[in-house]
PDB file of N, CA and C in Angstrom:
ATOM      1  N   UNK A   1      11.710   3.370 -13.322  1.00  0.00           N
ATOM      2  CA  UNK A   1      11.962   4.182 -12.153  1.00  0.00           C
ATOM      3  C   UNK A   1      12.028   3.258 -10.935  1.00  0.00           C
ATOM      4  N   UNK A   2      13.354   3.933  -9.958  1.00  0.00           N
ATOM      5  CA  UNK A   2      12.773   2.939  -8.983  1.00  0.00           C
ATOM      6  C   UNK A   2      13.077   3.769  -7.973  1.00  0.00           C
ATOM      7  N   UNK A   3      12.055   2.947  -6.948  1.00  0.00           N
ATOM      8  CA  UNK A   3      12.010   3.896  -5.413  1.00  0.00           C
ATOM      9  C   UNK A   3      13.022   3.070  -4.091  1.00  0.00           C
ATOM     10  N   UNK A   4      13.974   3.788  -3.800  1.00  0.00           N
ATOM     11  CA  UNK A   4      14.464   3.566  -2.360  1.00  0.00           C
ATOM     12  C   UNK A   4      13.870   3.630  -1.485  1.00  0.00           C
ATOM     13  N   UNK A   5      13.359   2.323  -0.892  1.00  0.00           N
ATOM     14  CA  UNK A   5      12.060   2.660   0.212  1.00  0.00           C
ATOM     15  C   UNK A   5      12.911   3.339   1.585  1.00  0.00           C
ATOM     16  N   UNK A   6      14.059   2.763   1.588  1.00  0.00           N
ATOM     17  CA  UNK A   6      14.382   3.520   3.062  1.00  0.00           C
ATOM     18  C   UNK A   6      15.205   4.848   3.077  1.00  0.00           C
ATOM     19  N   UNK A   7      14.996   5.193   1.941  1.00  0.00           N
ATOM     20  CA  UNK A   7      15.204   7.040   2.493  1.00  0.00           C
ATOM     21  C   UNK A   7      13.877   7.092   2.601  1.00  0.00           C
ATOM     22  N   UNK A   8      12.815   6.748   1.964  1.00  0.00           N
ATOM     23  CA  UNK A   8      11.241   7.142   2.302  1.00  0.00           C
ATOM     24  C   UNK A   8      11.186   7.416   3.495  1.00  0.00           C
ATOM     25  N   UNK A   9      11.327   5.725   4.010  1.00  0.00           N
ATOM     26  CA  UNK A   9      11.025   5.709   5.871  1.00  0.00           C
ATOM     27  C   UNK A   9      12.078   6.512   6.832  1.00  0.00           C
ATOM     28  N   UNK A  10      12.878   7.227   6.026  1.00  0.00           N
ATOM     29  CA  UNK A  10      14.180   7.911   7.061  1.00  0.00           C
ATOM     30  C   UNK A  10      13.478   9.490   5.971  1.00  0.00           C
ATOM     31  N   UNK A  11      13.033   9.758   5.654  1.00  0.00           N
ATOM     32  CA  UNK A  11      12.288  11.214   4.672  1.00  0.00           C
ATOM     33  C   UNK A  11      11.137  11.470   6.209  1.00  0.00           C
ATOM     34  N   UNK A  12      10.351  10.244   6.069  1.00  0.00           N
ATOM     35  CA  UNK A  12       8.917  10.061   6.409  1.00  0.00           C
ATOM     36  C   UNK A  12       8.347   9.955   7.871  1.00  0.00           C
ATOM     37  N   UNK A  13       9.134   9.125   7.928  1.00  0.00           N
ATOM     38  CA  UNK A  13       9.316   8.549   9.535  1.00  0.00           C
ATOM     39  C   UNK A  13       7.897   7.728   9.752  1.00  0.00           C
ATOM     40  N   UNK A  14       7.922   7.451  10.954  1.00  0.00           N
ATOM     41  CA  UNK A  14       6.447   6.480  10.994  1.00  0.00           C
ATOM     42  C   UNK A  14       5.277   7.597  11.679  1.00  0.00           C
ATOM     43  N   UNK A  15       5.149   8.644  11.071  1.00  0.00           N
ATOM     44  CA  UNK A  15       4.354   9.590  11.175  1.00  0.00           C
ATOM     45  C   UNK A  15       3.508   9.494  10.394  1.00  0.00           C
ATOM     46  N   UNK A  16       3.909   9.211   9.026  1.00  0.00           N
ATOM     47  CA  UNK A  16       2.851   9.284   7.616  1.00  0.00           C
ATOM     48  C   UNK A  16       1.972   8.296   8.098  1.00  0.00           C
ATOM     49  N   UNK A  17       0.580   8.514   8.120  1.00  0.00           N
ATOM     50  CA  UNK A  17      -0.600   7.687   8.114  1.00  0.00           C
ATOM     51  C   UNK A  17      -1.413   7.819   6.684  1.00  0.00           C
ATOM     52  N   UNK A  18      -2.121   6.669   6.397  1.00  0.00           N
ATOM     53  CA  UNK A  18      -3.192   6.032   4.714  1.00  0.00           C
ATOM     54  C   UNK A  18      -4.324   6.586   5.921  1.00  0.00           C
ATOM     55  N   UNK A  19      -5.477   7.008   5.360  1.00  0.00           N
ATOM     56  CA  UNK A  19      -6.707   7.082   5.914  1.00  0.00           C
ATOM     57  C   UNK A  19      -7.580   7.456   4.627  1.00  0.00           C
ATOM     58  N   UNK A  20      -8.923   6.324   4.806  1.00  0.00           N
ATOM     59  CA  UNK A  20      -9.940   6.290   4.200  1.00  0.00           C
ATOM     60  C   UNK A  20     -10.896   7.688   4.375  1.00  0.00           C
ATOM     61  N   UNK A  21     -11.630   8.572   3.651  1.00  0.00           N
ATOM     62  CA  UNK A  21     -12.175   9.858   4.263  1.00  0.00           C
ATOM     63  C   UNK A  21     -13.356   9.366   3.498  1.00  0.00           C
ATOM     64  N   UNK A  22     -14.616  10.093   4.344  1.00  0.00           N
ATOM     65  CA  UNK A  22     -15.762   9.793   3.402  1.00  0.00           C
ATOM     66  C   UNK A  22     -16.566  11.125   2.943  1.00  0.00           C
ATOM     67  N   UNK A  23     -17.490  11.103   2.288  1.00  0.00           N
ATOM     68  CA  UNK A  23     -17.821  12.479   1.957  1.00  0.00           C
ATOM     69  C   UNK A  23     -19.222  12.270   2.035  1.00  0.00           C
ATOM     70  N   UNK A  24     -19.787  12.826   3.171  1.00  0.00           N
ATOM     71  CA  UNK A  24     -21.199  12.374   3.745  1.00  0.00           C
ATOM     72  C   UNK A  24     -21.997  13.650   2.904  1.00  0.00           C
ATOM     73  N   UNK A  25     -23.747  13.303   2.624  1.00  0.00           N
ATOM     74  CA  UNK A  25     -24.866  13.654   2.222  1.00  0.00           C
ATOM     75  C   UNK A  25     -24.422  15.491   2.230  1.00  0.00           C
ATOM     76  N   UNK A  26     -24.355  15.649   3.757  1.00  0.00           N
ATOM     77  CA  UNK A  26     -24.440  17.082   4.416  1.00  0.00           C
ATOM     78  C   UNK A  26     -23.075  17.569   4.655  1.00  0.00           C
ATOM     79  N   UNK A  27     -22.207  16.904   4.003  1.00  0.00           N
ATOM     80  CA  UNK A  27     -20.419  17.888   3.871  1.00  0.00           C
ATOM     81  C   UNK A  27     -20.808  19.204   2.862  1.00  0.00           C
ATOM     82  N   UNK A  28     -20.087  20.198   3.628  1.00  0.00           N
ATOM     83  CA  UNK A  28     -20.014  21.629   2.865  1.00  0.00           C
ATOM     84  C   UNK A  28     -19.725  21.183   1.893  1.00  0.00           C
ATOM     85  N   UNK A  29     -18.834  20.458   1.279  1.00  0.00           N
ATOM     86  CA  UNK A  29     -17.951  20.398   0.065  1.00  0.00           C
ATOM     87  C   UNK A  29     -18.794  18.987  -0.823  1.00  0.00           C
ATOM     88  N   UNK A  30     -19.839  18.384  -0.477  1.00  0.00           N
ATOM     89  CA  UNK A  30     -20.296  17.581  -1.301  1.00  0.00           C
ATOM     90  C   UNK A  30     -20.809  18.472  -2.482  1.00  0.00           C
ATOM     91  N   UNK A  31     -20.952  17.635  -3.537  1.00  0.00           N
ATOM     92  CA  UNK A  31     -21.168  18.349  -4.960  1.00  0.00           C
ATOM     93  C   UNK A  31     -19.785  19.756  -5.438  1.00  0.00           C
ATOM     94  N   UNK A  32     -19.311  19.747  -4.431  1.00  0.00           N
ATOM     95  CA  UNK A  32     -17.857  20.793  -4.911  1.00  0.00           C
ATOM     96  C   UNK A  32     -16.609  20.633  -5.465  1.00  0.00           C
ATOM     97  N   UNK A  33     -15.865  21.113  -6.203  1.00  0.00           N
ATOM     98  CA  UNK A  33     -14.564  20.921  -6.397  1.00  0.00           C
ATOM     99  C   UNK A  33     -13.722  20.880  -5.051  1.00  0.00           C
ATOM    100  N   UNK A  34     -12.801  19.673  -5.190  1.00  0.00           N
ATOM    101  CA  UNK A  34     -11.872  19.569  -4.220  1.00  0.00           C
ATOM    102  C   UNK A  34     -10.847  20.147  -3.487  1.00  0.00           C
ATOM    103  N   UNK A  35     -10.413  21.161  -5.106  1.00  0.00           N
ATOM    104  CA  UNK A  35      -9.427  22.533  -3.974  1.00  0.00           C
ATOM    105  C   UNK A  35      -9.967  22.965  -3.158  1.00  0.00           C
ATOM    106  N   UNK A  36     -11.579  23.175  -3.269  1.00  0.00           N
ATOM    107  CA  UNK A  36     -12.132  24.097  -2.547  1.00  0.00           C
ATOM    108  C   UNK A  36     -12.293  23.780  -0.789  1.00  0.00           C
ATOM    109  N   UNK A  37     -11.477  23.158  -0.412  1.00  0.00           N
ATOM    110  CA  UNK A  37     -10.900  22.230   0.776  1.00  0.00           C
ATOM    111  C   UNK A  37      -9.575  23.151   1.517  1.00  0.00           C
ATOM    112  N   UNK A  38      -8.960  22.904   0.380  1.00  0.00           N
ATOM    113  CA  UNK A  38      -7.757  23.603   0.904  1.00  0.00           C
ATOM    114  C   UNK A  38      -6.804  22.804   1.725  1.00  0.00           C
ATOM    115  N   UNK A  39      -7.209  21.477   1.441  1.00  0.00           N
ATOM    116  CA  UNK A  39      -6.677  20.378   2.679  1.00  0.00           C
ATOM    117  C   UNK A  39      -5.111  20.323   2.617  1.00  0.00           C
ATOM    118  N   UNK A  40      -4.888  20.764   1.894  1.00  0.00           N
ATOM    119  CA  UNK A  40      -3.109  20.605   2.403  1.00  0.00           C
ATOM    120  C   UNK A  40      -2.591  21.610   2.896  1.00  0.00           C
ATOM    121  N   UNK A  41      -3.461  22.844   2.174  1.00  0.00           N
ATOM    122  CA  UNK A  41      -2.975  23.992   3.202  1.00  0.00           C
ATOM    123  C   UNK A  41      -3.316  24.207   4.208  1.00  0.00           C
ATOM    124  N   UNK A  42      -4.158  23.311   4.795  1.00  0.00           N
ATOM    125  CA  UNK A  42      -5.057  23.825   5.962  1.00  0.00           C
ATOM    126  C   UNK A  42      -4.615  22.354   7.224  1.00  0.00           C
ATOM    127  N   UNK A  43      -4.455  21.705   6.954  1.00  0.00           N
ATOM    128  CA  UNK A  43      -3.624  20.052   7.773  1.00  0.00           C
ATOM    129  C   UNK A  43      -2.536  19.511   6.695  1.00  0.00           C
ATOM    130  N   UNK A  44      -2.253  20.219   5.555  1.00  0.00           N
ATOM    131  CA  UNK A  44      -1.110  19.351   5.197  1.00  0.00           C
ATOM    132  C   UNK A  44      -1.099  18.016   4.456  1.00  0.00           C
ATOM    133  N   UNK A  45      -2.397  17.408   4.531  1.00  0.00           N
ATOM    134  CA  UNK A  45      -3.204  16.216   3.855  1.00  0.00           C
ATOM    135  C   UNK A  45      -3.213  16.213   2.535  1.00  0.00           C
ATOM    136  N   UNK A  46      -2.832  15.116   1.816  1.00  0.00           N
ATOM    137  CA  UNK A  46      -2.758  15.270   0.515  1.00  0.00           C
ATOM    138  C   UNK A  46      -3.916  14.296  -0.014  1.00  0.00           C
ATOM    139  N   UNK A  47      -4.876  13.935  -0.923  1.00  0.00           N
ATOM    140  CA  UNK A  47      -5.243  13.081  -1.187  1.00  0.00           C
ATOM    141  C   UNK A  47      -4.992  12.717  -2.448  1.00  0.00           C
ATOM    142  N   UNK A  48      -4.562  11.514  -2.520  1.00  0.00           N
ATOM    143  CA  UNK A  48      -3.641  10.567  -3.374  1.00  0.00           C
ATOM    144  C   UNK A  48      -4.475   9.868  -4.189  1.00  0.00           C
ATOM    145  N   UNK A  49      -6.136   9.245  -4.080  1.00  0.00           N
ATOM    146  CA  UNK A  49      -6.998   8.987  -5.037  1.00  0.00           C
ATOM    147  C   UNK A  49      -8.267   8.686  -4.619  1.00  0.00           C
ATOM    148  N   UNK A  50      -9.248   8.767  -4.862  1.00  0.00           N
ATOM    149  CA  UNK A  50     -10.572   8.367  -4.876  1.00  0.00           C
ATOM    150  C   UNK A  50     -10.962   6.838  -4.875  1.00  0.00           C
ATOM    151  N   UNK A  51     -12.045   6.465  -4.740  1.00  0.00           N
ATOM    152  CA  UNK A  51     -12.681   5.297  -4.514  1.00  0.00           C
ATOM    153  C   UNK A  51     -13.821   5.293  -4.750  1.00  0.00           C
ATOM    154  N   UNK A  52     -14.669   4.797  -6.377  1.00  0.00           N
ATOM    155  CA  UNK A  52     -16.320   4.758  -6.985  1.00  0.00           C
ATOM    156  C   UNK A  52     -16.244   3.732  -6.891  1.00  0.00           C
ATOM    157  N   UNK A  53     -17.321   3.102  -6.724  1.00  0.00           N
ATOM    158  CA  UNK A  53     -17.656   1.922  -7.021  1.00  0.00           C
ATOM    159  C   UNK A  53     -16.834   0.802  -7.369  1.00  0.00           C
ATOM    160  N   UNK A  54     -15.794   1.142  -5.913  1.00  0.00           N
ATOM    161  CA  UNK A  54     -15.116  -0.465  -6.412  1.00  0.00           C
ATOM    162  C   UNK A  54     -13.620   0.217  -6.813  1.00  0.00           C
ATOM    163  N   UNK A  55     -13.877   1.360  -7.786  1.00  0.00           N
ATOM    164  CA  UNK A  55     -12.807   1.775  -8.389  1.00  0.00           C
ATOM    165  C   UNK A  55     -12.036   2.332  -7.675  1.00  0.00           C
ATOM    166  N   UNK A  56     -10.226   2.237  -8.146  1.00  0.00           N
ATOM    167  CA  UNK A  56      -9.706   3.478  -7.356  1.00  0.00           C
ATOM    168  C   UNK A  56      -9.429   4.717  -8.356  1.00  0.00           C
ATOM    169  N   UNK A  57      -9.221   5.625  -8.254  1.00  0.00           N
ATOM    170  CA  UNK A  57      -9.173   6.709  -9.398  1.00  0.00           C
ATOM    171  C   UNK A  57      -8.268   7.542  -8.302  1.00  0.00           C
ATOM    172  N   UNK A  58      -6.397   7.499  -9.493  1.00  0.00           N
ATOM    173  CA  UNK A  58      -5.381   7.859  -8.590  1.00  0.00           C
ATOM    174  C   UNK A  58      -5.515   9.365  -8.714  1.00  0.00           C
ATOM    175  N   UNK A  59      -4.374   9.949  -8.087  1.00  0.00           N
ATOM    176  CA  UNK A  59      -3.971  11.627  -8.274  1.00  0.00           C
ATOM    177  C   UNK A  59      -5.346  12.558  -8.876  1.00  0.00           C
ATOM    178  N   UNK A  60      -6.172  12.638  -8.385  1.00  0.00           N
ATOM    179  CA  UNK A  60      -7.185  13.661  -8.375  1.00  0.00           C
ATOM    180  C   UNK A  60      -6.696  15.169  -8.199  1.00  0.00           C
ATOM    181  N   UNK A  61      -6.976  15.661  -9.876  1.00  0.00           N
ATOM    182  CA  UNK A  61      -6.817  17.412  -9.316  1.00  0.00           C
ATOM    183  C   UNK A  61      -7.353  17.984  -8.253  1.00  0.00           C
ATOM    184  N   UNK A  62      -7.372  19.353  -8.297  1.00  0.00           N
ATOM    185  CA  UNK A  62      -8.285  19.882  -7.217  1.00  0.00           C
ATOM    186  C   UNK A  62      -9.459  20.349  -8.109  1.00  0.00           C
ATOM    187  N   UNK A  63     -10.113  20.423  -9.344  1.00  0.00           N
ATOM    188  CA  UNK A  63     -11.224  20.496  -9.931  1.00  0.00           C
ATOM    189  C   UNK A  63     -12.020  19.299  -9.860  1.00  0.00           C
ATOM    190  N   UNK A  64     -11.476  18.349  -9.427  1.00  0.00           N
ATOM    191  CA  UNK A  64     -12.446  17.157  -9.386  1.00  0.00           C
ATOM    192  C   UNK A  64     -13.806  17.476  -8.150  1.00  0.00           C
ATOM    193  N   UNK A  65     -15.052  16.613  -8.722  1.00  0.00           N
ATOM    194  CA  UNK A  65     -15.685  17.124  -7.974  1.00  0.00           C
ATOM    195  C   UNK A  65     -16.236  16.266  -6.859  1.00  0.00           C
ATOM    196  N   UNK A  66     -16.570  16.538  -5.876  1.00  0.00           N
ATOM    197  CA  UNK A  66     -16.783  15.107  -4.438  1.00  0.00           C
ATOM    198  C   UNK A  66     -18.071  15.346  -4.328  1.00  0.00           C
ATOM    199  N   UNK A  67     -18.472  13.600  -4.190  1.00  0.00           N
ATOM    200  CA  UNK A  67     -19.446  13.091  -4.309  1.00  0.00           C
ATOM    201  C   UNK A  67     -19.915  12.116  -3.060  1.00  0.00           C
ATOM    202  N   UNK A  68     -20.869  12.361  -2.723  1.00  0.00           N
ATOM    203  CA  UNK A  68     -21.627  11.631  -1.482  1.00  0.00           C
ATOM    204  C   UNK A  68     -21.085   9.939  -1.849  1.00  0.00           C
ATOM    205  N   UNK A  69     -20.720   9.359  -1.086  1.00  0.00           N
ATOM    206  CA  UNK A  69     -20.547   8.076  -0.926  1.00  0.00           C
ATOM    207  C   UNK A  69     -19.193   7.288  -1.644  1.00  0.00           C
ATOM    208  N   UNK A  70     -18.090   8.500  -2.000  1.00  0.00           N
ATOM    209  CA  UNK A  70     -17.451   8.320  -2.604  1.00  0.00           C
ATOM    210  C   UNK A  70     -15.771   8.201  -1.266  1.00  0.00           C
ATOM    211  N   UNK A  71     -14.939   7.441  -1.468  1.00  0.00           N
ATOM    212  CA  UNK A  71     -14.009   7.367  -0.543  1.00  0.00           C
ATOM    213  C   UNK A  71     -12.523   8.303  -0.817  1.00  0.00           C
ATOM    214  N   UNK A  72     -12.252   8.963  -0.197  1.00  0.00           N
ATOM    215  CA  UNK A  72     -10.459   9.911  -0.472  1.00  0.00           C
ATOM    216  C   UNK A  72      -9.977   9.091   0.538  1.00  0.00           C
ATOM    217  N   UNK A  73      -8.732   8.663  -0.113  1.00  0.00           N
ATOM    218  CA  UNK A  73      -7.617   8.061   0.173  1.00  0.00           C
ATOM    219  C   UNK A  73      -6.522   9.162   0.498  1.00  0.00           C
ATOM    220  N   UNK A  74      -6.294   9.654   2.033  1.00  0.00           N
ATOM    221  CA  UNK A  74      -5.923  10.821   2.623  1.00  0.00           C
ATOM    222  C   UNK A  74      -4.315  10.210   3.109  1.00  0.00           C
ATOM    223  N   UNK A  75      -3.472  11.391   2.643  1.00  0.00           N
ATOM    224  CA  UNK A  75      -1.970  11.085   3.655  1.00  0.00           C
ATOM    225  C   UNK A  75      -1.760  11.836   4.231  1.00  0.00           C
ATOM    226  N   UNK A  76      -1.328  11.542   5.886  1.00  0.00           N
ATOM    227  CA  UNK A  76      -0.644  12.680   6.257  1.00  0.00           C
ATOM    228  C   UNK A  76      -0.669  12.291   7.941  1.00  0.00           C
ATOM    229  N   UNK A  77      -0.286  13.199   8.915  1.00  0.00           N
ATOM    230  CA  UNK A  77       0.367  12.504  10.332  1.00  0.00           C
ATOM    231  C   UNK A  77      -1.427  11.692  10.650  1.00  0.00           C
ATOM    232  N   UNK A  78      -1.465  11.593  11.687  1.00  0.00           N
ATOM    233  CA  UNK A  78      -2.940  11.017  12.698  1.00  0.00           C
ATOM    234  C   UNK A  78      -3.502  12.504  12.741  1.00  0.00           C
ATOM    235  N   UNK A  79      -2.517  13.811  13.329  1.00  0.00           N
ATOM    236  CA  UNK A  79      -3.474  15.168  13.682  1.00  0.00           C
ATOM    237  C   UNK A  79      -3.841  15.913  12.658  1.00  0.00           C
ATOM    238  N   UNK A  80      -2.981  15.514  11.365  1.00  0.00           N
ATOM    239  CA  UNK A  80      -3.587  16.357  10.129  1.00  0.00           C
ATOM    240  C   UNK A  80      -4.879  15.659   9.588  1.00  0.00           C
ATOM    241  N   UNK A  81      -4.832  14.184   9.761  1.00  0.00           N
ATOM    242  CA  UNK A  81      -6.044  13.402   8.939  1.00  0.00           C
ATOM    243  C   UNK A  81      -7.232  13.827  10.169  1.00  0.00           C
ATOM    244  N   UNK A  82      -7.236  13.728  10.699  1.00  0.00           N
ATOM    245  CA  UNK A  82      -8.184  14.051  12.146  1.00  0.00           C
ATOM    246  C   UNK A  82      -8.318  15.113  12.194  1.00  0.00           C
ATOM    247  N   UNK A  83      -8.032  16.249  11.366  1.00  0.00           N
ATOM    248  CA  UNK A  83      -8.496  17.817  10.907  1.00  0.00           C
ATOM    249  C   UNK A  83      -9.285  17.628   9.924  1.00  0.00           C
ATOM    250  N   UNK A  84      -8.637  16.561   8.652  1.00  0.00           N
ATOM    251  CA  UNK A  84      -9.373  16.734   7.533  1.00  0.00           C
ATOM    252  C   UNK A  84     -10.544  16.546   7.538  1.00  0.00           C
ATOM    253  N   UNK A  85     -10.521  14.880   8.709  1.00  0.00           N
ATOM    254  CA  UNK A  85     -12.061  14.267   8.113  1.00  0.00           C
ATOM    255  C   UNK A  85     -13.030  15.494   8.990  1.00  0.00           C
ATOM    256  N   UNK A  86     -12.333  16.267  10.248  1.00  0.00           N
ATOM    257  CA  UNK A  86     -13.539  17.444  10.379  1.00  0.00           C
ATOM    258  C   UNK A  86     -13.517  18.546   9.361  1.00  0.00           C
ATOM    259  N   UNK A  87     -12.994  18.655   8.360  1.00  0.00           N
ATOM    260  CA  UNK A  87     -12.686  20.190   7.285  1.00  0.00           C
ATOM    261  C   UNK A  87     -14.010  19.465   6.720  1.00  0.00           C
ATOM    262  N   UNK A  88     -13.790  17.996   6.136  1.00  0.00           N
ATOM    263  CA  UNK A  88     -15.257  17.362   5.369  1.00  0.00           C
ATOM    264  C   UNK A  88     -16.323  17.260   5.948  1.00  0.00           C
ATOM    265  N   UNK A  89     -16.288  17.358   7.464  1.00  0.00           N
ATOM    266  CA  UNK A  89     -17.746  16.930   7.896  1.00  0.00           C
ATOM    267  C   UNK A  89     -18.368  18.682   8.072  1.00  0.00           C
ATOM    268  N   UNK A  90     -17.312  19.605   8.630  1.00  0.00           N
ATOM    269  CA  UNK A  90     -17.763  20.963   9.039  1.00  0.00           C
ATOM    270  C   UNK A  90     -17.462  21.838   8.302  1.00  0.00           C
ATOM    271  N   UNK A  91     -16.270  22.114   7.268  1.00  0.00           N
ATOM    272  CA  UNK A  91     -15.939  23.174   6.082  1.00  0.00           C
ATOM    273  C   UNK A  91     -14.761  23.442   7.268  1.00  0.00           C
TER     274      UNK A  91
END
């Protein structure tokens, strides 16, 4: 397979932002499944894979479950990621 990067960047524009998310002690959603977020329906944010120990662990369903100290690898503009990381800190 191969990818044409510049329809991406003419798809994408330089809007798409990578952002690291963390999933602190006291997030509503620690110990929960991840749909239970709603993050794309709610900012549009997709998260693309996780981060244990070192590891990356790609395409995460939404049954996966989030874990204190664990990193989401978030896409999406600056105002959708800047919703998410408050959807994780406040529900």
């Amino acid at each position: 397979m191969t990818i044409d990067h510049s329809v991406l960047s003419v798809s994408f524009g330089s809007r798409v932002r990578r952002r690291p998310l963390s999933i602190a002690p006291d997030s509503p959603f620690h110990s929960q499944p991840m749909g239970g977020t709603c993050m794309h329906a709610r900012c549009g944010v997709s998260i693309v894979a996780f981060m244990r120990e070192g590891k990356a662990l790609p395409l995460p369903g939404t049954s996966r479950v989030l874990h204190t100290g664990e990193l989401l690898v978030a896409v999406g503009t600056q105002e959708g990621l800047d919703t998410a990381a408050e959807i994780l800190r406040h529900g």
